[in-house]
N, C-alpha and C. Protein backbone atom coordinates (compact mmCIF):
# COMPACT_ATOMS: atom_id res chain seq x y z
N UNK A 1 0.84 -1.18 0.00
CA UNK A 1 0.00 0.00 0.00
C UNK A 1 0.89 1.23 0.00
N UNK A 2 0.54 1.87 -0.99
CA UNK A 2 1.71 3.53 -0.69
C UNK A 2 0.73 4.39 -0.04
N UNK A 3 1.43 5.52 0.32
CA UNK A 3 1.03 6.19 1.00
C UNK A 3 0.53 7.57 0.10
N UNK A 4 -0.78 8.49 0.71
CA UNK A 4 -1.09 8.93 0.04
C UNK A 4 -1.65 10.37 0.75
N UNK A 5 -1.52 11.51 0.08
CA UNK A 5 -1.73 12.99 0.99
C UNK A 5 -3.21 12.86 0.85
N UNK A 6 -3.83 12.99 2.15
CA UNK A 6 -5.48 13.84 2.53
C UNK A 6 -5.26 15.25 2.44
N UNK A 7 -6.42 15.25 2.56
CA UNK A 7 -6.81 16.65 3.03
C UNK A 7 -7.07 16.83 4.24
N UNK A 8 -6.64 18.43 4.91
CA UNK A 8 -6.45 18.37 6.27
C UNK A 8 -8.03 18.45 7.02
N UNK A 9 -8.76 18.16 6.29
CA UNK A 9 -10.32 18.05 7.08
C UNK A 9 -10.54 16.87 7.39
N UNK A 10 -9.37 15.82 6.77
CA UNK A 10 -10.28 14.85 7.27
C UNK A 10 -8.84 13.85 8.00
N UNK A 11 -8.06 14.96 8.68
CA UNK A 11 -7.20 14.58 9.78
C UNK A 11 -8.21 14.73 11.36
N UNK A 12 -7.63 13.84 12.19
CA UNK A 12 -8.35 14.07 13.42
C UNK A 12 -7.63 14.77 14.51
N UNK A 13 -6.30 15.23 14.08
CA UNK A 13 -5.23 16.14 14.84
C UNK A 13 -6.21 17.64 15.13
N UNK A 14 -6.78 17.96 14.34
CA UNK A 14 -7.68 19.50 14.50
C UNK A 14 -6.71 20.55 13.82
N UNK A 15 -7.19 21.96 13.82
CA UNK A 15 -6.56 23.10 13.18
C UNK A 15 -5.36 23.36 14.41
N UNK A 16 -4.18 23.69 14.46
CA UNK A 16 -3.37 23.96 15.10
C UNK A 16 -2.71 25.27 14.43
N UNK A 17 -2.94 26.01 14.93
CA UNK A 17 -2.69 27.56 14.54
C UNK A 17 -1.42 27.83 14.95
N UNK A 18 -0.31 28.24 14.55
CA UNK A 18 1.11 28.50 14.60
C UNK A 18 1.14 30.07 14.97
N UNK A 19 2.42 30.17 15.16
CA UNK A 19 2.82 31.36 15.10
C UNK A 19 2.17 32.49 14.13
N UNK A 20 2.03 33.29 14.13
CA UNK A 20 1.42 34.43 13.31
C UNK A 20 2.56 35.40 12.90
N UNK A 21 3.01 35.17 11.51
CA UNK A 21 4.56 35.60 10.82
C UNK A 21 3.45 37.29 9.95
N UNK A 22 4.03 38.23 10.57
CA UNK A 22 4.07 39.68 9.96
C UNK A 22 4.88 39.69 8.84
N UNK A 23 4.77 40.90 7.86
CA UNK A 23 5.50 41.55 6.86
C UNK A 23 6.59 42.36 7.18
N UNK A 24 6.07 42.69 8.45
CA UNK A 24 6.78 43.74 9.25
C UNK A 24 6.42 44.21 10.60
N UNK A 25 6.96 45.11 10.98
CA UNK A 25 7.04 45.34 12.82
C UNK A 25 6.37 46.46 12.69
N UNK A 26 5.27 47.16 12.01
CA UNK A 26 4.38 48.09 11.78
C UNK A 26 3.44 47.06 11.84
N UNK A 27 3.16 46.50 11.21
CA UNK A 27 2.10 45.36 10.70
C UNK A 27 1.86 44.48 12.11
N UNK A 28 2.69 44.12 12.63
CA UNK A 28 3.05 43.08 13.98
C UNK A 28 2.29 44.40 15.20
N UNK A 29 2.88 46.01 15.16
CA UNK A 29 2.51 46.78 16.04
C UNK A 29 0.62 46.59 15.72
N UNK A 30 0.24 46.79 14.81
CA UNK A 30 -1.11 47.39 14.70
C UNK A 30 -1.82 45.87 15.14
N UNK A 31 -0.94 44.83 14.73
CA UNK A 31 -2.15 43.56 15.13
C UNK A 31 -2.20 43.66 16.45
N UNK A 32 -1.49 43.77 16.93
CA UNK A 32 -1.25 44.12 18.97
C UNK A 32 -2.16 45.08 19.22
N UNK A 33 -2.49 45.97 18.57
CA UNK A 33 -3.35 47.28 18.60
C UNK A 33 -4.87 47.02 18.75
N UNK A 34 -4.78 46.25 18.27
CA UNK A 34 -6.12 45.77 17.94
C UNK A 34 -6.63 44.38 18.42
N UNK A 35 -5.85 43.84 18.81
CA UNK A 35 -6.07 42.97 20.06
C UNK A 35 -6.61 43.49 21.14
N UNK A 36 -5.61 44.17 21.36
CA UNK A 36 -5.77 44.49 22.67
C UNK A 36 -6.86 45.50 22.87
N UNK A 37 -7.44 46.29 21.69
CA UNK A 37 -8.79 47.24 22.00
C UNK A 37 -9.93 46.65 21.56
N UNK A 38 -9.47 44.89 21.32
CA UNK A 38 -10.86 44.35 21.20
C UNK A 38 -10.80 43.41 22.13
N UNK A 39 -9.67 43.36 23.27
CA UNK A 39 -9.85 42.81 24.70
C UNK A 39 -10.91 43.67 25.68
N UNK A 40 -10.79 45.14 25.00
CA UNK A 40 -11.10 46.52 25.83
C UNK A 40 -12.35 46.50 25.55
N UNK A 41 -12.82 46.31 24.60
CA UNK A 41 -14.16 46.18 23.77
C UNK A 41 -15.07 45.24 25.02
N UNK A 42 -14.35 43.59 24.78
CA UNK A 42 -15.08 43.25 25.48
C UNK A 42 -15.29 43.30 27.05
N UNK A 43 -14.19 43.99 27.82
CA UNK A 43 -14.65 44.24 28.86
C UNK A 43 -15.33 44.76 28.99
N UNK A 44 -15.81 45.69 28.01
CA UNK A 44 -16.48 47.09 28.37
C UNK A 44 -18.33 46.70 28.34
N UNK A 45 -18.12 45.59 27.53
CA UNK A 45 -19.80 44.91 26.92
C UNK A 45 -19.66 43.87 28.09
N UNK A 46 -18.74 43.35 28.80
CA UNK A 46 -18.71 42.21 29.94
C UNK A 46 -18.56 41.52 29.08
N UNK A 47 -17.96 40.84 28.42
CA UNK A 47 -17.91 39.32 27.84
C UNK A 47 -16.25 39.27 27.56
N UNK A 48 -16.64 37.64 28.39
CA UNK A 48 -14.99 37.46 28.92
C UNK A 48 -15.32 35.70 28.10
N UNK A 49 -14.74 35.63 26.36
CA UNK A 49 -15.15 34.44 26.02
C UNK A 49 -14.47 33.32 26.92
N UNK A 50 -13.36 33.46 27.43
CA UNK A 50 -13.37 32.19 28.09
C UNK A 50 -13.99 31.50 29.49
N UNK A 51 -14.26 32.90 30.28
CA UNK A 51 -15.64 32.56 31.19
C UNK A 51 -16.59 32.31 30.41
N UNK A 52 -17.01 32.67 29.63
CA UNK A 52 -18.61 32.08 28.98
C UNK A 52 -18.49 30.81 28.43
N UNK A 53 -17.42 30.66 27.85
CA UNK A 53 -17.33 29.49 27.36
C UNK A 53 -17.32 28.11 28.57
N UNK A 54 -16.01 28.38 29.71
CA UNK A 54 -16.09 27.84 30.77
C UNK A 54 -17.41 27.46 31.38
N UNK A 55 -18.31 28.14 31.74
CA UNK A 55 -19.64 28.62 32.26
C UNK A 55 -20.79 27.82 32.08
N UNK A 56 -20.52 27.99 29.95
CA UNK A 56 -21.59 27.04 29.15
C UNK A 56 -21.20 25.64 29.12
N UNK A 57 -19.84 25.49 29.51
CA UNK A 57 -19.40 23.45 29.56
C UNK A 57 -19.93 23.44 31.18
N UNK A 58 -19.93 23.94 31.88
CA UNK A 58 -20.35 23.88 33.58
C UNK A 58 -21.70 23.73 33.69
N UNK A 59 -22.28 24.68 32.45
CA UNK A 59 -24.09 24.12 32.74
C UNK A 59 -24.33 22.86 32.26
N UNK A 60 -24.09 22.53 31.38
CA UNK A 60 -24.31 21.38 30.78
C UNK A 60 -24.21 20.27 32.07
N UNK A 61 -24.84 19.15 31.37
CA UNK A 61 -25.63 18.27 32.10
C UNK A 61 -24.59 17.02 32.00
N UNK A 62 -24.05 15.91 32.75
CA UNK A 62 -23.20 15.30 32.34
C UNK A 62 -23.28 14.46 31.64
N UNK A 63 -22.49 13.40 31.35
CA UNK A 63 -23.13 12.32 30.31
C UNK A 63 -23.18 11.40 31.62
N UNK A 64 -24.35 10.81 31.62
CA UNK A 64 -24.35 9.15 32.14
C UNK A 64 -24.64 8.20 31.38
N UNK A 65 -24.14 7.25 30.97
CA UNK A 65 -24.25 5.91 30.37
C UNK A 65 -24.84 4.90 31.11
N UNK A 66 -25.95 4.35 30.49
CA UNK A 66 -26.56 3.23 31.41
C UNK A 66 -26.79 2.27 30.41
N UNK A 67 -26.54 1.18 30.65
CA UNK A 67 -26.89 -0.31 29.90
C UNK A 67 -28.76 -0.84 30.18
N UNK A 68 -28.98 -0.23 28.66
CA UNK A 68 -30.46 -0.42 29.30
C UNK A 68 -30.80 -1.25 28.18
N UNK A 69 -31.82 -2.21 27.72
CA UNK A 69 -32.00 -3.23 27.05
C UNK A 69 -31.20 -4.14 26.52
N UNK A 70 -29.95 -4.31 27.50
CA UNK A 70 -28.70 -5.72 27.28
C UNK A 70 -29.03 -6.87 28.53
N UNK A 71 -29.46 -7.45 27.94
CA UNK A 71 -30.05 -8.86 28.32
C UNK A 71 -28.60 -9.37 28.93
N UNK A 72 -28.71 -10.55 29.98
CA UNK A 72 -27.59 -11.40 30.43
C UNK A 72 -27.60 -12.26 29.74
N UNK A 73 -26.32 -12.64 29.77
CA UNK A 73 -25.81 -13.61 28.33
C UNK A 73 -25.83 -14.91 29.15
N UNK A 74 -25.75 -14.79 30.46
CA UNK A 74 -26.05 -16.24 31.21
C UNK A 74 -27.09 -16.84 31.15
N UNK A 75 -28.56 -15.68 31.57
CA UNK A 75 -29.70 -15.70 31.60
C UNK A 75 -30.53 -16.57 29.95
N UNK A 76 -30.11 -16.43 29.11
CA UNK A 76 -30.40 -16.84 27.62
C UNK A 76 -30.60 -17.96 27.51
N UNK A 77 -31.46 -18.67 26.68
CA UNK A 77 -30.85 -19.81 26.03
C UNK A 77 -30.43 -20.36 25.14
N UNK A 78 -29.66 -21.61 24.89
CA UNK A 78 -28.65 -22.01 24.52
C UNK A 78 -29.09 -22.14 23.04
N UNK A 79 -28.42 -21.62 21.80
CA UNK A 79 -28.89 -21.58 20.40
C UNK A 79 -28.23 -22.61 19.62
N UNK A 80 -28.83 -23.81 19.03
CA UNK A 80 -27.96 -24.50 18.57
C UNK A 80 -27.27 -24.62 17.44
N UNK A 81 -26.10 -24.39 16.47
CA UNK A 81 -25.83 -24.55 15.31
C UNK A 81 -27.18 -25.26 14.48
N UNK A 82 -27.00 -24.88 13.20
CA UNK A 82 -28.53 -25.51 12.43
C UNK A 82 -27.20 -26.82 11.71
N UNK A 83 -27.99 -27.82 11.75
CA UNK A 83 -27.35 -29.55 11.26
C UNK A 83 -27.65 -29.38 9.41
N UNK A 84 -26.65 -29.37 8.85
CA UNK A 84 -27.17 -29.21 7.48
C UNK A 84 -26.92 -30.70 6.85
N UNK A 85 -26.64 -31.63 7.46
CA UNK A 85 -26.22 -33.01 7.29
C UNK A 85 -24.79 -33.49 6.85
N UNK A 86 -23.87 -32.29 6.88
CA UNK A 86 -22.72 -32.84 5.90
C UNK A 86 -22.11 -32.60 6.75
N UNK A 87 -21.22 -34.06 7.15
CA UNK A 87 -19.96 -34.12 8.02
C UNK A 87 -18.78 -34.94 6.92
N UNK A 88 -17.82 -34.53 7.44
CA UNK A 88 -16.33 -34.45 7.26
C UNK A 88 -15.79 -33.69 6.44
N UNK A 89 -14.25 -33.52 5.79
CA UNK A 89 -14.42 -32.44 4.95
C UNK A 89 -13.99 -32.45 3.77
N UNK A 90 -14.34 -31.35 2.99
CA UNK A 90 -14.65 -31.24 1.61
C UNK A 90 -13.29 -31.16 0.77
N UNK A 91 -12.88 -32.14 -0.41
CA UNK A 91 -12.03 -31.70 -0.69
C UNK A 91 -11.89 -31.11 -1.92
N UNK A 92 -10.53 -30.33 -1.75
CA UNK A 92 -10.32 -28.64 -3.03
C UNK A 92 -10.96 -29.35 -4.18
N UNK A 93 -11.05 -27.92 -4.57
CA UNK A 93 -10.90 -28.19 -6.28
C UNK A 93 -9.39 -28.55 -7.16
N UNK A 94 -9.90 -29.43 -8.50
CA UNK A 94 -8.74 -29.19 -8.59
C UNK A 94 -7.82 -27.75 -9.66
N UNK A 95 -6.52 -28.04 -9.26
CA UNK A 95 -5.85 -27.10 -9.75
C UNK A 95 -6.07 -26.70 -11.33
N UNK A 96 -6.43 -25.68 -12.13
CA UNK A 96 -6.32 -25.69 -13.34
C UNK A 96 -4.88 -25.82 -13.92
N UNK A 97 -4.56 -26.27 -15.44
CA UNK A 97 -3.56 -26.54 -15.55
C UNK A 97 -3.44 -26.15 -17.33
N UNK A 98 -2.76 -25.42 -17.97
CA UNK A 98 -2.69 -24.50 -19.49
C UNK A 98 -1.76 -25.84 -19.69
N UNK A 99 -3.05 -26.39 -20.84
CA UNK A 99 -2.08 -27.94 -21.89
C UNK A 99 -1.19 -27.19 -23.08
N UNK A 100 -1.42 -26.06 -23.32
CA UNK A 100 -0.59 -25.52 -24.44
C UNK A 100 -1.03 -25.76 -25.78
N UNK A 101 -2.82 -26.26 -26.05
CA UNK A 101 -3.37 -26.27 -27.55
C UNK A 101 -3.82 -25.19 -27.99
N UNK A 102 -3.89 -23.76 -27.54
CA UNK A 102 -4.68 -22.66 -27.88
C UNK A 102 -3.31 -21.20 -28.34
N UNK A 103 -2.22 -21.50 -27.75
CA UNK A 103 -1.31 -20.12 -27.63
C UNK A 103 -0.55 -21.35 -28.70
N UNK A 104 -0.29 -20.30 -29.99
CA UNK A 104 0.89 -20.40 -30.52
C UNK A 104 2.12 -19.77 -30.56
N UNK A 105 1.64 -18.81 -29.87
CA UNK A 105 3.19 -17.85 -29.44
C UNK A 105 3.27 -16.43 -28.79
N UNK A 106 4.16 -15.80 -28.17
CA UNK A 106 4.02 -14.48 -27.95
C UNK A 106 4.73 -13.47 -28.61
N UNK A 107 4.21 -12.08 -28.67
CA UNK A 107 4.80 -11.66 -29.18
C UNK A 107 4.68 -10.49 -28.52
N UNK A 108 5.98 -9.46 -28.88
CA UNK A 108 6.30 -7.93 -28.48
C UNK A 108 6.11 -6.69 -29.12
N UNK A 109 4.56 -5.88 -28.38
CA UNK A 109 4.14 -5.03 -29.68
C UNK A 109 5.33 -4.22 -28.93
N UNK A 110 5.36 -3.63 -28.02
CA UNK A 110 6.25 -1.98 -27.65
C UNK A 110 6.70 -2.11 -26.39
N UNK A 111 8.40 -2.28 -26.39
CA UNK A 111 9.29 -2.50 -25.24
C UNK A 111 8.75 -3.51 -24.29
N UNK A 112 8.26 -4.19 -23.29
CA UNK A 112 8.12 -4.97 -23.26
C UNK A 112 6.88 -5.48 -22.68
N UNK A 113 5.85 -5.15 -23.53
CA UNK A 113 4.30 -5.27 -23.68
C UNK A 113 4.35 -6.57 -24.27
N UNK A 114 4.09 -7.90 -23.92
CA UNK A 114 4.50 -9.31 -24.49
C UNK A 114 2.69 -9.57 -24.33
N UNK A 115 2.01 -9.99 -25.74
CA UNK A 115 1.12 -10.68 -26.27
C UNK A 115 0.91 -11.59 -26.48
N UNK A 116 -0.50 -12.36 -25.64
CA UNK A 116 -0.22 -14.07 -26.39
C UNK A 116 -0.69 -13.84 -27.93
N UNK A 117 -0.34 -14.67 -28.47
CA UNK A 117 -1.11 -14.61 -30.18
C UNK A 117 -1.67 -16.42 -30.40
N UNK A 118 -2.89 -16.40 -30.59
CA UNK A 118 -3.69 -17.25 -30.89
C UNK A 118 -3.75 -17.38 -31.63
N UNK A 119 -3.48 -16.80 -33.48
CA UNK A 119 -3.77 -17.59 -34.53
C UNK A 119 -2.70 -16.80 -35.64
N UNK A 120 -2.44 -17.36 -36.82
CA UNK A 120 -1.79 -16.86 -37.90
C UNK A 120 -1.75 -15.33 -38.27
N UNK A 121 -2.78 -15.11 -37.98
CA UNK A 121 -3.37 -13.45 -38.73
C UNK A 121 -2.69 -12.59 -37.09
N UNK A 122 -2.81 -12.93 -36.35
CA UNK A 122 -3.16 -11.77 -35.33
C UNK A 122 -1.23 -12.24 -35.11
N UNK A 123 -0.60 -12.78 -35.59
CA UNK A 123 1.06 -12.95 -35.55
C UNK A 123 1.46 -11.78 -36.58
N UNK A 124 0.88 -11.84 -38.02
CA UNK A 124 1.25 -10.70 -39.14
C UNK A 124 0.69 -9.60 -39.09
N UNK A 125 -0.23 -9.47 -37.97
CA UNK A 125 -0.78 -8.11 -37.53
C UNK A 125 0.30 -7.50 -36.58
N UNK A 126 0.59 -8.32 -35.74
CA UNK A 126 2.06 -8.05 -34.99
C UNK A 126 2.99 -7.47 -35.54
N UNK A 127 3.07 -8.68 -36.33
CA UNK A 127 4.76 -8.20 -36.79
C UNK A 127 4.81 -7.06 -37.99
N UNK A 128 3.40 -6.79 -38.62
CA UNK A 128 3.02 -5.56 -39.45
C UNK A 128 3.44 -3.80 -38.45
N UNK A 129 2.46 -4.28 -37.22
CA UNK A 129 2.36 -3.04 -36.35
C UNK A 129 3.09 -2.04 -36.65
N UNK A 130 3.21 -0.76 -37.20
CA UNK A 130 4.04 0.32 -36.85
C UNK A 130 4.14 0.40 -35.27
N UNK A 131 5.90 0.65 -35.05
CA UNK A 131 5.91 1.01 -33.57
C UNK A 131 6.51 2.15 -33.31
């Protein structure tokens, strides 16, 4: 099996966001700029996304798992194989085996593309071939 590139949607690693590479240290100043007055922003409206976010996994309800319609496997009874009448065992087929009455020969249309040839005509079609 070789190996072969996906696409990153259908990795289960997730988006992993790197470093954030500027053009320049103007460009790097103003993204800081603006971070930080849309940190200001949200204090100012109260919203602190990682308390809310925190907050909304805290309300939530937990998971419980319960095993509900799994029967005991002790409790059951016993199912018997179905008897189809055939005991002991079966033996192979046999091997096929090429007697050599049908191929009269092979031949080479282009580098080493090797053809069986089955009859007179399809040999001078061969050996006609432009290659």
């Amino acid at each position: 099996m070789s190996m072969h590139l996906a696409h990153p949607s259908l990795s289960l690693g997730g988006k992993r966001k790197g470093k954030v590479k500027f053009r320049n240290a103007e460009e790097a100043k103003k993204a800081r700029e603006l971070d930080a007055s849309w940190r200001e922003l949200q204090k100012k409206w109260d919203v602190d996304a990682d308390n809310k976010r925190r907050s909304r996994a805290m309300k939530a309800e937990p998971l419980v798992y319960k095993l509900t319609g799994v029967t005991d496997r002790a409790g059951t009874a016993h199912i018997p194989s179905r008897d189809t009448g055939h005991s002991g065992v079966v033996s192979s087929k046999a091997n096929p085996q090429y007697t050599g009455t049908e191929i009269i020969g092979v031949t080479v249309l282009h580098k080493s593309c090797l053809q069986p040839v089955f009859n007179q005509q399809e040999a001078i079609d061969a050996a006609s071939m432009r290659r």
